[in-house]
N, C-alpha and C. Protein backbone atom coordinates (compact mmCIF):
# COMPACT_ATOMS: atom_id res chain seq x y z
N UNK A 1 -66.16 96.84 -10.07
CA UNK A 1 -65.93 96.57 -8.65
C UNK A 1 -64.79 95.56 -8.49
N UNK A 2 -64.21 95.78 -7.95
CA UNK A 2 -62.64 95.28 -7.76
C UNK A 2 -63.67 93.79 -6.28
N UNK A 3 -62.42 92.52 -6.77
CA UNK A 3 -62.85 91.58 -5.65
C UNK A 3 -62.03 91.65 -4.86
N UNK A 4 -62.22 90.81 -3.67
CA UNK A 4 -61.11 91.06 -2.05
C UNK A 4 -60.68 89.34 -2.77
N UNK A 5 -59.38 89.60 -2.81
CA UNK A 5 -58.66 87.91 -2.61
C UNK A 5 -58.81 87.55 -1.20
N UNK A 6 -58.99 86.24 -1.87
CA UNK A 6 -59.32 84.90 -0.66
C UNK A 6 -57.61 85.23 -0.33
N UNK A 7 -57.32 84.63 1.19
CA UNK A 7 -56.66 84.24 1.91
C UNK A 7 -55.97 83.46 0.98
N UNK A 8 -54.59 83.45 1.44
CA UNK A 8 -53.49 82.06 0.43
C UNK A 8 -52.99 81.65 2.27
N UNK A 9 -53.70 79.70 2.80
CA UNK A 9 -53.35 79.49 3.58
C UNK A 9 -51.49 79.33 3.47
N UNK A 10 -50.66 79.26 4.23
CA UNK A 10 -49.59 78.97 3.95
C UNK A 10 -49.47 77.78 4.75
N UNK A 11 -48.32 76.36 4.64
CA UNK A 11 -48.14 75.93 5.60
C UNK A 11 -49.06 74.38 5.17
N UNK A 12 -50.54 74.54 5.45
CA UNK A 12 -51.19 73.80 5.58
C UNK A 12 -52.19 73.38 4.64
N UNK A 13 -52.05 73.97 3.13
CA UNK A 13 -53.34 74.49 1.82
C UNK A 13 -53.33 73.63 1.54
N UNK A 14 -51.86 72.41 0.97
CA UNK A 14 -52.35 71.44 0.33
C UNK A 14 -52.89 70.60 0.79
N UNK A 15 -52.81 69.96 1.97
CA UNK A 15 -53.40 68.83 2.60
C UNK A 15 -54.81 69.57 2.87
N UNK A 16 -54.94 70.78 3.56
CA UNK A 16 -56.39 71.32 3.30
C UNK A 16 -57.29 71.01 2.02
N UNK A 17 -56.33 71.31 0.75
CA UNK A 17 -56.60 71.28 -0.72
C UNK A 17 -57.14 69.56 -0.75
N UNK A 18 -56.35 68.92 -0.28
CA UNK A 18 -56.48 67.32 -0.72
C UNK A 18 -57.45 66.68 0.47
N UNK A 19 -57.98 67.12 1.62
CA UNK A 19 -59.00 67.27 2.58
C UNK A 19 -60.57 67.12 1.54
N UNK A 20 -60.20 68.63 1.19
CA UNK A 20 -61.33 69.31 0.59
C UNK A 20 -61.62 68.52 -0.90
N UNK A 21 -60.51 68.31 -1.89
CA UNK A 21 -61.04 67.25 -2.92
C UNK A 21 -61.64 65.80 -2.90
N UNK A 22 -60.87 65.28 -1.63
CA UNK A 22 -61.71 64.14 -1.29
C UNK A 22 -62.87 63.83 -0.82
N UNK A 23 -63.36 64.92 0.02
CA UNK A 23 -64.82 65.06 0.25
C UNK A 23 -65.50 65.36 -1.43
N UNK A 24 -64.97 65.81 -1.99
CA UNK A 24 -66.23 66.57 -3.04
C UNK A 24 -66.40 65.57 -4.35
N UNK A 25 -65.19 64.69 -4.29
CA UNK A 25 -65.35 63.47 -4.82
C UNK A 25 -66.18 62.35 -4.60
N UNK A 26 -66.00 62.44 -2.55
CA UNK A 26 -66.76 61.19 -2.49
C UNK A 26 -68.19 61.64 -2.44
N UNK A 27 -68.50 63.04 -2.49
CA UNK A 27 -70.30 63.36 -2.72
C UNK A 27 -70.62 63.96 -4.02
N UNK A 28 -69.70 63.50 -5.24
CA UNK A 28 -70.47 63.35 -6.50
C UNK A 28 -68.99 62.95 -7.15
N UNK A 29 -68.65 62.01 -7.10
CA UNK A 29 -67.44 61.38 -8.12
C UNK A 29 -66.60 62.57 -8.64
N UNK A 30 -65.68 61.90 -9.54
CA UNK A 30 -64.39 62.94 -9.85
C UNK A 30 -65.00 64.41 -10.48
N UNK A 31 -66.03 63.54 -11.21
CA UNK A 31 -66.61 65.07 -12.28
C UNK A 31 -67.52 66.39 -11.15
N UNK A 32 -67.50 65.76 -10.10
CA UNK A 32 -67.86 66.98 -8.67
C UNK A 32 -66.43 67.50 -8.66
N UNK A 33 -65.22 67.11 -9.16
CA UNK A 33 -64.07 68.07 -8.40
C UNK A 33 -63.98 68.97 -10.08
N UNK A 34 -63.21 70.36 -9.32
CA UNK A 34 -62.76 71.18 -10.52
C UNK A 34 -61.74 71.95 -9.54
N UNK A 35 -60.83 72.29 -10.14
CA UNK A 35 -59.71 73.42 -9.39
C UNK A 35 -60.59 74.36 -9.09
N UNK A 36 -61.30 74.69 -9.75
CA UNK A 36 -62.11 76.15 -9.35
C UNK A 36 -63.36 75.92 -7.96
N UNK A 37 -64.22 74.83 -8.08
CA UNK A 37 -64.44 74.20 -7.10
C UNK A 37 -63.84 74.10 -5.62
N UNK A 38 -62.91 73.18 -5.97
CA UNK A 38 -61.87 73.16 -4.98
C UNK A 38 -61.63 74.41 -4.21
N UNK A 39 -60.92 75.37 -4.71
CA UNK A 39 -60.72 76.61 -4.32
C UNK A 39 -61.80 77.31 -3.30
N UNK A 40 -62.73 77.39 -4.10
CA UNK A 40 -63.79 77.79 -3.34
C UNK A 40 -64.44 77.47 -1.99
N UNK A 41 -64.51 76.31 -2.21
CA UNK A 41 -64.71 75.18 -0.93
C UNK A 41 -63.63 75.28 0.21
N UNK A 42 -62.18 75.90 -0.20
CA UNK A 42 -61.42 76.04 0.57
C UNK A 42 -61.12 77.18 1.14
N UNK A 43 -61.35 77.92 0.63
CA UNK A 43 -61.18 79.39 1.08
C UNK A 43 -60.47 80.29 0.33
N UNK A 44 -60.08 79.86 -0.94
CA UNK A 44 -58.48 80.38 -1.54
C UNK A 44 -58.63 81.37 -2.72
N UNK A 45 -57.84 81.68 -2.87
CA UNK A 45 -58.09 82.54 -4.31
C UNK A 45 -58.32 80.87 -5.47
N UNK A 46 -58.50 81.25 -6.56
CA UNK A 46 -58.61 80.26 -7.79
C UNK A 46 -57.30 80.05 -8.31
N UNK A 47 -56.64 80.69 -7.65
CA UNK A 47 -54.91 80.44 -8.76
C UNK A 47 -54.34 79.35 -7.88
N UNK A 48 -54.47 79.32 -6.21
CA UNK A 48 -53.90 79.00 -4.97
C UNK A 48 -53.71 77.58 -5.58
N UNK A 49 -54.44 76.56 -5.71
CA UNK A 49 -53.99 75.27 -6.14
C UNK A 49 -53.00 75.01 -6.83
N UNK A 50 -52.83 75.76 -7.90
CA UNK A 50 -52.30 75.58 -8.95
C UNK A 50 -50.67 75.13 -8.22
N UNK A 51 -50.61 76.55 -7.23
CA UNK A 51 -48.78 76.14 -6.37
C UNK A 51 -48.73 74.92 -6.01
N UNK A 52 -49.50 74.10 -6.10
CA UNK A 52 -49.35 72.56 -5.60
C UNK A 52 -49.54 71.57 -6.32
N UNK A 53 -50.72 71.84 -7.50
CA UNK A 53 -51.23 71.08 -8.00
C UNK A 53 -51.05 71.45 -9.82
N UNK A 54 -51.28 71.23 -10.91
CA UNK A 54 -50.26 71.39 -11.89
C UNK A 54 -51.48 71.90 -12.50
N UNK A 55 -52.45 70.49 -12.29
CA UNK A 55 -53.68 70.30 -13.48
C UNK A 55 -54.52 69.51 -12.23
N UNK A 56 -55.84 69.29 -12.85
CA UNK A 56 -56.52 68.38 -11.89
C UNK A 56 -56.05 66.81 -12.25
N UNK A 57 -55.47 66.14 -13.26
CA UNK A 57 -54.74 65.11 -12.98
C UNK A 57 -53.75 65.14 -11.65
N UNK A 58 -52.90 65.82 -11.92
CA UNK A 58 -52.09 65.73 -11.11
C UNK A 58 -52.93 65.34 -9.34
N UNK A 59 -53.90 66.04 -9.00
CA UNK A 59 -54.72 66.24 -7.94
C UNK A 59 -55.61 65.33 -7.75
N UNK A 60 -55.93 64.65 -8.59
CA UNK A 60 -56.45 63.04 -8.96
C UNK A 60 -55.43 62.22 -8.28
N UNK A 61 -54.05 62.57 -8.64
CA UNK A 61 -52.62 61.10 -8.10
C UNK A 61 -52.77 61.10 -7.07
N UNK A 62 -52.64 62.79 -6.56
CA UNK A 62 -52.42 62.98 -4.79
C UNK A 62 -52.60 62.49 -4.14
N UNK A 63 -54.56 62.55 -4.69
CA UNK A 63 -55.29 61.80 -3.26
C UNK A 63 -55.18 59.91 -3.97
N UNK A 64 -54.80 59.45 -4.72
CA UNK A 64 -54.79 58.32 -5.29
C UNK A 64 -53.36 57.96 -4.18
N UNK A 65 -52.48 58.71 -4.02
CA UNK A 65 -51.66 58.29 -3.52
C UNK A 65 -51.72 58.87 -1.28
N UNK A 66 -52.53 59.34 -1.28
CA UNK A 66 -53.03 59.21 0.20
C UNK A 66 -54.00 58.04 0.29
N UNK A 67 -54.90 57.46 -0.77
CA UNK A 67 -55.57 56.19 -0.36
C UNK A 67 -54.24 55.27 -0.08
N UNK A 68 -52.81 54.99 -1.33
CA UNK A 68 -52.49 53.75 -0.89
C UNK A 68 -51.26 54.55 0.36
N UNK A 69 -51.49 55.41 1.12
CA UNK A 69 -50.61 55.53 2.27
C UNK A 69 -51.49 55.26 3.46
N UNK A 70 -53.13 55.40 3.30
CA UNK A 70 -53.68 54.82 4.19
C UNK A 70 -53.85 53.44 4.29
N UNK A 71 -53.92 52.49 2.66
CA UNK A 71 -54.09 51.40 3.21
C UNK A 71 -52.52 50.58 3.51
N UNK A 72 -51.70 51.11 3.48
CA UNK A 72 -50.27 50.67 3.82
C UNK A 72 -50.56 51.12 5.40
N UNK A 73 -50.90 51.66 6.07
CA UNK A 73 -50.99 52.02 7.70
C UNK A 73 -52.03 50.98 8.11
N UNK A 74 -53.24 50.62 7.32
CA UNK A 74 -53.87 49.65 7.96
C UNK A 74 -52.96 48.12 7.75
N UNK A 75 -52.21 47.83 6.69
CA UNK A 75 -51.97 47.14 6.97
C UNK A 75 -50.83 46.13 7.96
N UNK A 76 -50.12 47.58 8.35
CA UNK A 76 -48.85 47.51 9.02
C UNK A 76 -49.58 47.26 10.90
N UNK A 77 -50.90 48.14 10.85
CA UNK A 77 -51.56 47.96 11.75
C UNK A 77 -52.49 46.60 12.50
N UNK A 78 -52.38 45.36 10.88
CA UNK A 78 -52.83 44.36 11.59
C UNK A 78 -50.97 43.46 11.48
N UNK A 79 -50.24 43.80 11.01
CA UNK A 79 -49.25 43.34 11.16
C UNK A 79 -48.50 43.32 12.67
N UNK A 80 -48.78 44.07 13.31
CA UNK A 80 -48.58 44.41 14.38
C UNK A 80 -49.02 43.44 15.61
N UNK A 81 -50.04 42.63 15.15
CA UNK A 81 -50.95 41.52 15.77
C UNK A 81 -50.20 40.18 15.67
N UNK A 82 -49.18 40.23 15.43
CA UNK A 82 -48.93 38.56 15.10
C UNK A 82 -48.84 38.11 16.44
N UNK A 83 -48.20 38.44 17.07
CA UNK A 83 -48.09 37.99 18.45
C UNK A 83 -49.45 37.35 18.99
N UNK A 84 -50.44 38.07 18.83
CA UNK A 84 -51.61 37.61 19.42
C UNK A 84 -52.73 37.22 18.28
N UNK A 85 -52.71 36.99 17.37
CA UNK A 85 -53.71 36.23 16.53
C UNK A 85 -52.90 35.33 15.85
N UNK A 86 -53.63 33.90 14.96
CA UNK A 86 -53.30 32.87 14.67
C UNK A 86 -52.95 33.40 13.39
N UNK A 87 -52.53 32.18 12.32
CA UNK A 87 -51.90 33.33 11.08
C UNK A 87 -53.59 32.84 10.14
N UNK A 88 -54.54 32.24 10.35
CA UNK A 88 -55.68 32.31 9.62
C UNK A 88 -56.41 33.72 9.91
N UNK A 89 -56.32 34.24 11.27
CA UNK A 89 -56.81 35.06 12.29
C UNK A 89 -56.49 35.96 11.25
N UNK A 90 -55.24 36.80 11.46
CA UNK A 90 -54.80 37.83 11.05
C UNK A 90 -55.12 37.67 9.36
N UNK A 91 -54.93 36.64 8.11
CA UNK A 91 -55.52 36.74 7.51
C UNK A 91 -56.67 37.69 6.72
N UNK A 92 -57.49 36.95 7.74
CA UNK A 92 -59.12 36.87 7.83
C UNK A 92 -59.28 38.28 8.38
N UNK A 93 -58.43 39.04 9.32
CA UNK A 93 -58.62 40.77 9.54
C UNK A 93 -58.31 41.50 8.79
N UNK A 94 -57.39 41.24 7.56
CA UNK A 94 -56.77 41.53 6.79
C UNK A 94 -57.49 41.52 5.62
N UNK A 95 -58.14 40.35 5.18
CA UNK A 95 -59.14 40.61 3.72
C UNK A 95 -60.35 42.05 4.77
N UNK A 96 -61.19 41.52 6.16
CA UNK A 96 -61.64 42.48 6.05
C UNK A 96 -61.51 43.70 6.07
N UNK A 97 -60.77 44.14 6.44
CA UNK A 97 -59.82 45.87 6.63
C UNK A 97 -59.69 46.10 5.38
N UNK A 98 -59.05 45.19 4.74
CA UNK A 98 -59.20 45.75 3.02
C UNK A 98 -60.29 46.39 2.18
N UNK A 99 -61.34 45.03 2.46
CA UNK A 99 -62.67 45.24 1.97
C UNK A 99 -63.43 46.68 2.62
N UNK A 100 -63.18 46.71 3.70
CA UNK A 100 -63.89 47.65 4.67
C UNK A 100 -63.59 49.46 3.90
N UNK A 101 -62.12 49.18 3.76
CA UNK A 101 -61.58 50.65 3.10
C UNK A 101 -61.89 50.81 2.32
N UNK A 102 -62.31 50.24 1.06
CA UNK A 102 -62.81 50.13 0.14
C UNK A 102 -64.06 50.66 -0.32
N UNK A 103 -64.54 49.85 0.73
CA UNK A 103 -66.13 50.41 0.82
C UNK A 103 -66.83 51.38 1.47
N UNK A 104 -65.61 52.26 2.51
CA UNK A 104 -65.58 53.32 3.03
C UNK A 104 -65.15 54.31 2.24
N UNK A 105 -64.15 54.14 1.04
CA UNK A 105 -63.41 55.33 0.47
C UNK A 105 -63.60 55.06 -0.68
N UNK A 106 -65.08 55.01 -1.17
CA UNK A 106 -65.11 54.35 -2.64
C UNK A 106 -64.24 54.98 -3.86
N UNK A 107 -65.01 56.29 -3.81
CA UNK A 107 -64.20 57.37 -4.78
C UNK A 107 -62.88 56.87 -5.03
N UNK A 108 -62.26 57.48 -3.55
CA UNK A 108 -60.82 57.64 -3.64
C UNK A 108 -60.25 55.89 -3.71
N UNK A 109 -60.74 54.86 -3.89
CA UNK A 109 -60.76 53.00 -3.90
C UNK A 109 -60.34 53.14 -5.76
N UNK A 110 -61.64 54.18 -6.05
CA UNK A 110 -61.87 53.81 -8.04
C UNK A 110 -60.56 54.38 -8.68
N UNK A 111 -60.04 55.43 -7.21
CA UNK A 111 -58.96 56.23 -8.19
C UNK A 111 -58.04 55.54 -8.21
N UNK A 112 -57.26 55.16 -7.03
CA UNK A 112 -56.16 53.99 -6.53
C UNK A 112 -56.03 53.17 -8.12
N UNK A 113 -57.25 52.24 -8.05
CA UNK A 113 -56.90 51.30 -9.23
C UNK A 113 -57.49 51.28 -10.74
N UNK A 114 -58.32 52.94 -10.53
CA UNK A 114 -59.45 53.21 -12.03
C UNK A 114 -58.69 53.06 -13.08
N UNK A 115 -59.50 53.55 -14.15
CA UNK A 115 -58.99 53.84 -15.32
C UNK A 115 -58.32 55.31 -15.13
N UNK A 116 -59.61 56.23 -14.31
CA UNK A 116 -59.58 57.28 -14.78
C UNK A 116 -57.91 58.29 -14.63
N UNK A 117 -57.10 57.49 -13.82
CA UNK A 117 -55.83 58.03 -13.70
C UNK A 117 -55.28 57.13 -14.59
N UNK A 118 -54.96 55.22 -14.30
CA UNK A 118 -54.26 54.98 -14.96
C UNK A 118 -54.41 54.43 -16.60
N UNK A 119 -55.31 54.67 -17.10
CA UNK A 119 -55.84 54.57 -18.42
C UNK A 119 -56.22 56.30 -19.06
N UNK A 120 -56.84 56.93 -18.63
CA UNK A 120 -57.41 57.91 -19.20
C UNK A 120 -56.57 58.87 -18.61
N UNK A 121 -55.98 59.08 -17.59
CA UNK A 121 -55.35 60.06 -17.28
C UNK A 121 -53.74 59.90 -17.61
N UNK A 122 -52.79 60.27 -16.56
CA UNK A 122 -51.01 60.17 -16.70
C UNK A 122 -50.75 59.90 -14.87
N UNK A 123 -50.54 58.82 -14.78
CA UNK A 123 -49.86 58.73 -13.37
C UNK A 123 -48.41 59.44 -12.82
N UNK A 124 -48.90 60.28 -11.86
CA UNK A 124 -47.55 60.75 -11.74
C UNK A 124 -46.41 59.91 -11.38
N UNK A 125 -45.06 59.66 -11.36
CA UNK A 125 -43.57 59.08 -10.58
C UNK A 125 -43.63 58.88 -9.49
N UNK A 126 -44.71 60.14 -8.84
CA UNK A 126 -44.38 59.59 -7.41
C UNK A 126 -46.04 58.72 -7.04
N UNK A 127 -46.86 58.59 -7.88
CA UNK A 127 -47.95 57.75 -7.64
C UNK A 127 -47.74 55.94 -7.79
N UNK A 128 -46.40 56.13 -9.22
CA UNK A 128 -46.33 54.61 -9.57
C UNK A 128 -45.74 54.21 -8.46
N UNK A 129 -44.73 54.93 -7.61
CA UNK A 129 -43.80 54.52 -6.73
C UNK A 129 -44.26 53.73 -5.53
N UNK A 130 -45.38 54.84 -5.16
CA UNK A 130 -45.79 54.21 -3.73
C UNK A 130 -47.37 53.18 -4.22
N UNK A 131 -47.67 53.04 -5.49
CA UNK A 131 -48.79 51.69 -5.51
C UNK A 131 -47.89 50.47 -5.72
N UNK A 132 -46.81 50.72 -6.18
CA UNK A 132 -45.81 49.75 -6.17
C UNK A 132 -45.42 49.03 -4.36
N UNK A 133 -45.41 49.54 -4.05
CA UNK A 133 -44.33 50.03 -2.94
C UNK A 133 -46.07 49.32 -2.46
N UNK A 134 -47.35 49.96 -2.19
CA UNK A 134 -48.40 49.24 -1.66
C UNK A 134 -48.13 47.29 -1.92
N UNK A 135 -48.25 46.97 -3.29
CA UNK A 135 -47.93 45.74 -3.75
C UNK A 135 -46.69 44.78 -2.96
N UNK A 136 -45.88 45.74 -3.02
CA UNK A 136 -44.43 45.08 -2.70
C UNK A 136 -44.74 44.95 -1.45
N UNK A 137 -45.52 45.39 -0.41
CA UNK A 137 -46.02 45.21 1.27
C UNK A 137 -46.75 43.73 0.92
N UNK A 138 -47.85 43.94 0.48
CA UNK A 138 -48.93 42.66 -0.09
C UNK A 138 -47.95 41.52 -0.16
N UNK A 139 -47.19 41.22 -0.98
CA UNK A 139 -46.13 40.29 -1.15
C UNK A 139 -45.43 39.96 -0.16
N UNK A 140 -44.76 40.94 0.52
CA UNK A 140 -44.23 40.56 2.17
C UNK A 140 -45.38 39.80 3.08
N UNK A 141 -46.25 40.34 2.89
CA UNK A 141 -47.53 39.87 4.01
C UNK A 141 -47.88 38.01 3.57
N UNK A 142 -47.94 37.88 2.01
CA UNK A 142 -48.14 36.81 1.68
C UNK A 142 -46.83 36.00 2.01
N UNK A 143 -45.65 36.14 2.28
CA UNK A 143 -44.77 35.47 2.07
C UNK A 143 -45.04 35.19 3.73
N UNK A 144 -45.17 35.97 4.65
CA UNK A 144 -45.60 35.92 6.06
C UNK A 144 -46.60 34.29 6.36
N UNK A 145 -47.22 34.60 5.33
CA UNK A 145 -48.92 33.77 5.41
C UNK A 145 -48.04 32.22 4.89
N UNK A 146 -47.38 32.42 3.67
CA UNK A 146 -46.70 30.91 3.53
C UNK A 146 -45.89 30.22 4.72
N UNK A 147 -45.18 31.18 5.40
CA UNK A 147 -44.11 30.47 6.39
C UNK A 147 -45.15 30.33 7.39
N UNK A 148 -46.63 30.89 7.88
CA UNK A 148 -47.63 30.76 9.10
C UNK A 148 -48.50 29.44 7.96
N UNK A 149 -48.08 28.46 7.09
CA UNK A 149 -48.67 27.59 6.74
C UNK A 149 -49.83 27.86 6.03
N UNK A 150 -50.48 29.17 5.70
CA UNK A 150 -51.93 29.80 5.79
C UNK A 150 -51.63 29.57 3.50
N UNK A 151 -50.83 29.62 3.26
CA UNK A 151 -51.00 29.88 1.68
C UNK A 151 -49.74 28.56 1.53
N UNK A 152 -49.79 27.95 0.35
CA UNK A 152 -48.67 26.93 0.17
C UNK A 152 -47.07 27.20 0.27
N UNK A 153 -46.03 27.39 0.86
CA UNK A 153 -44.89 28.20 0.95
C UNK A 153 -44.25 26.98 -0.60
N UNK A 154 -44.32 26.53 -0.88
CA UNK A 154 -43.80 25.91 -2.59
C UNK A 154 -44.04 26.55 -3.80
N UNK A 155 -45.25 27.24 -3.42
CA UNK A 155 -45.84 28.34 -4.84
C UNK A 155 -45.14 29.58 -4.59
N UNK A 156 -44.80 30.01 -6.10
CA UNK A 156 -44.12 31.25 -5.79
C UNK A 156 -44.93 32.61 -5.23
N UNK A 157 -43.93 32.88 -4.64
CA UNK A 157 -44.61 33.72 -3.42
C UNK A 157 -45.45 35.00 -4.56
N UNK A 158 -44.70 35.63 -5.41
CA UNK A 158 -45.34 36.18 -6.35
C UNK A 158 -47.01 36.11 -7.05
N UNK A 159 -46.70 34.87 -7.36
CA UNK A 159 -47.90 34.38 -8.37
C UNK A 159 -49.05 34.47 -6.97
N UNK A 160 -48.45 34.10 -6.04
CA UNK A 160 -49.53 33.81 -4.91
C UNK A 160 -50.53 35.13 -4.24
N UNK A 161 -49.87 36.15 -4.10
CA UNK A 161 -49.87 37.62 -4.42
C UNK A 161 -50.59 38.51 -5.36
N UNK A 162 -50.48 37.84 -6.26
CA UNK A 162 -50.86 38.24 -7.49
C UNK A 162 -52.46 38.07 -7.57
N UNK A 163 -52.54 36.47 -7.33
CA UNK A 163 -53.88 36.07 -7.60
C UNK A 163 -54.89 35.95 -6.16
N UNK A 164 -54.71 36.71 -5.11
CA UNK A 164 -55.17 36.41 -3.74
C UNK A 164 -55.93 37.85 -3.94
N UNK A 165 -54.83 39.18 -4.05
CA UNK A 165 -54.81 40.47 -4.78
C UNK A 165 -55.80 40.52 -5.24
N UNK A 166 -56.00 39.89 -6.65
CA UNK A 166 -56.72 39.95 -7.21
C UNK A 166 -58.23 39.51 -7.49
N UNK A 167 -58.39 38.47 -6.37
CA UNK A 167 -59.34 37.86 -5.87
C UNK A 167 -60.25 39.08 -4.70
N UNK A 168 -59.40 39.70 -4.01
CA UNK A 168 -59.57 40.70 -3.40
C UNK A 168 -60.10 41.66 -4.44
N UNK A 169 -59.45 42.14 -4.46
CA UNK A 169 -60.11 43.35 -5.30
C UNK A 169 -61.09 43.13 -6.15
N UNK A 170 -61.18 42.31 -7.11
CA UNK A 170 -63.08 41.74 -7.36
C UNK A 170 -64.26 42.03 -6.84
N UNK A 171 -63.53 41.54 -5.55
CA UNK A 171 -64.61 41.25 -4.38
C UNK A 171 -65.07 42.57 -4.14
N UNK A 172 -64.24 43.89 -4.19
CA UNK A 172 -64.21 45.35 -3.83
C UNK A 172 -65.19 46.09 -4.84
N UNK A 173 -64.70 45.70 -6.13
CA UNK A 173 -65.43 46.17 -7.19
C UNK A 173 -66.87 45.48 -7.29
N UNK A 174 -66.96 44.27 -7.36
CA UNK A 174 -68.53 44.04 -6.73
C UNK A 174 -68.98 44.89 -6.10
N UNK A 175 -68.86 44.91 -4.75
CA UNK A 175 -69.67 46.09 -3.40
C UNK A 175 -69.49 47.10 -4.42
N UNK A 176 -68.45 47.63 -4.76
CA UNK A 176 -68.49 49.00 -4.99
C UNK A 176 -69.33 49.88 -6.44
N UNK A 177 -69.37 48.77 -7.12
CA UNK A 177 -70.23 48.76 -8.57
C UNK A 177 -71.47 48.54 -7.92
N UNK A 178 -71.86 48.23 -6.84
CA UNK A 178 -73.36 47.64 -6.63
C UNK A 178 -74.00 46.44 -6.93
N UNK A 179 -73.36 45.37 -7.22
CA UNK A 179 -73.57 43.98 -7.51
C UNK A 179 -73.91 44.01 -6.44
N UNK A 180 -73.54 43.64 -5.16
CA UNK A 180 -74.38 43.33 -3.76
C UNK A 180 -74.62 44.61 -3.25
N UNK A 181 -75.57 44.75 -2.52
CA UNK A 181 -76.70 46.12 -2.36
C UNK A 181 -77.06 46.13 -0.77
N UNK A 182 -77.06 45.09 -0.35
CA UNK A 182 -77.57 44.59 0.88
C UNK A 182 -75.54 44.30 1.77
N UNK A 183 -75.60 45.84 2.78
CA UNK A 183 -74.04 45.96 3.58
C UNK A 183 -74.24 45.17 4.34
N UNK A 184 -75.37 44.61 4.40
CA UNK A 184 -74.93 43.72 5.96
C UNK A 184 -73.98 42.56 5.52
N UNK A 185 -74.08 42.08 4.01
CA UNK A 185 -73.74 41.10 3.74
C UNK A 185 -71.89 40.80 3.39
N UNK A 186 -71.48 42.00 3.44
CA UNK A 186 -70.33 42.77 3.03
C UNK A 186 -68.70 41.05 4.06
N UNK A 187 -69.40 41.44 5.22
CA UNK A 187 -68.83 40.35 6.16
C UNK A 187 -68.58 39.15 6.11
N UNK A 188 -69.36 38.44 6.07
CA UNK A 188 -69.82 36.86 5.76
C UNK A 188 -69.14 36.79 3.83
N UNK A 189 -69.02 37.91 3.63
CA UNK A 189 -69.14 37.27 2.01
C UNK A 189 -67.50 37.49 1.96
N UNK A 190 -66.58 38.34 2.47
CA UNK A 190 -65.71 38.27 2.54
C UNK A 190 -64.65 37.18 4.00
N UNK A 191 -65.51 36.97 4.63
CA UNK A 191 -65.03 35.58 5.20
C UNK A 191 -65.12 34.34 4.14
N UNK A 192 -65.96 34.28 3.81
CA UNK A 192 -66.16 32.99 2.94
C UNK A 192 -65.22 33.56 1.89
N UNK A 193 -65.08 34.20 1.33
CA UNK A 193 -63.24 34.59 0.17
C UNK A 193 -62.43 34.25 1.17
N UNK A 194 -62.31 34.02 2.23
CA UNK A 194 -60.91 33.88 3.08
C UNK A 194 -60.41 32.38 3.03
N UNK A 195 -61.80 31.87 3.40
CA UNK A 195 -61.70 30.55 3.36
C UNK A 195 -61.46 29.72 1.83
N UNK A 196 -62.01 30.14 1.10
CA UNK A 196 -62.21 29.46 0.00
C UNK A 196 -60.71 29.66 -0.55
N UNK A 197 -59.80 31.16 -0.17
CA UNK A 197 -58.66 31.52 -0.45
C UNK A 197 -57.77 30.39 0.34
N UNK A 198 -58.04 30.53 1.44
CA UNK A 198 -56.84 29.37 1.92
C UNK A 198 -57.22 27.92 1.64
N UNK A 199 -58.62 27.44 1.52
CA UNK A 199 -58.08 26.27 0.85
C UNK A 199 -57.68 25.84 0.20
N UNK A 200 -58.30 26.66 -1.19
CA UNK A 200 -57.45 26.81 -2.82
C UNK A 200 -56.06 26.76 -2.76
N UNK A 201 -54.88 27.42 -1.70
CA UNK A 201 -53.91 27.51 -2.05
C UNK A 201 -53.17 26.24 -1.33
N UNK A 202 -54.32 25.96 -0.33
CA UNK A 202 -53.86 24.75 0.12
C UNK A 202 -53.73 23.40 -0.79
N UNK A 203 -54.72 22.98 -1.03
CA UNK A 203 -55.41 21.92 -1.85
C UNK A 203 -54.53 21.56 -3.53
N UNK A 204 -54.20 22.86 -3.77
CA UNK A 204 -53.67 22.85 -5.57
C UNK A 204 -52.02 22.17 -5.30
């Protein structure tokens, strides 16, 4: 018995394609996605990905690289606030929006900075480009925060970046590993990193 091929959407498959992997990730981690999966879930024949996608690494970067184009929009989005919040203010919206995405987009959070792309897998050229390019925003924002008095403007703006970053993201992998269990607490615990962040950079 001969099968009827699925539909080949034109136009719109891959972002459909990268729609559809990110859901099936975030309701059973990476080892829920398979090209063949995928396909199915989408409507397509089983070959259809492939025109877009190489391997499932490759389809791993994609959406690794739609997390850091979303969190580059949130952050341009509290950037947008200076006018009307103080520079602790904006800060302090800023660790939470971080934290918040994080803990909204876990999956696609582990891929951004996992192993499983950049240790176990091959990052694509155009993935290093734009987590770079995420970083290199971070650094502008901090250099923002030194001249609004909020981080020491004498420390290099780099190092300052580096370790605020990284203080952040801890904080992400906690929630997101399950060290804290209890969301209500998600708030308060990342205010208190805000604070403890600006005094530290104050104080040293």
């Amino acid at each position: 018995m001969n099968k009827v091929k699925k539909p080949y959407h034109h136009g719109d498959l891959r972002e459909s394609l990268l729609d559809a992997a990110t859901d099936l990730i975030a309701e059973g981690g990476v080892d829920n996605l398979s090209i063949r999966k995928l396909a199915d879930k989408v409507g397509v024949s089983r070959t259809a990905p492939y025109h877009h996608f190489k391997d499932k690494n490759a389809l791993l970067c994609a959406i690794a690289e739609q997390g850091f184009l979303k969190q580059d929009e949130l952050v341009e989005s509290i950037s947008a606030l200076q006018s009307k919040l103080s520079a602790p203010e904006l800060f302090e919206k800023y660790v939470l929006t971080y934290i918040r995405f994080a803990d909204e987009e876990k999956e696609t959070y582990d891929l951004m900075y996992g192993r499983e792309i950049w240790k176990s897998g091959e990052p694509t050229e155009s993935l290093q480009l734009i987590s770079k390019n995420c970083f290199r925003n971070w650094l502008k924002w901090v250099e923002v925060l030194q001249q609004g008095g909020i981080f020491d403007p004498e420390k290099p703006s780099l190092r300052v970046a580096q370790s605020s970053w990284a203080a952040l993201h801890g904080l992400c992998r906690l929630f997101n590993d399950g060290i804290y269990i209890d969301r209500e607490d998600i708030d308060e615990i990342a205010k208190n990193t805000v604070h403890m962040l600006i005094n530290q950079q104050r104080t040293d």
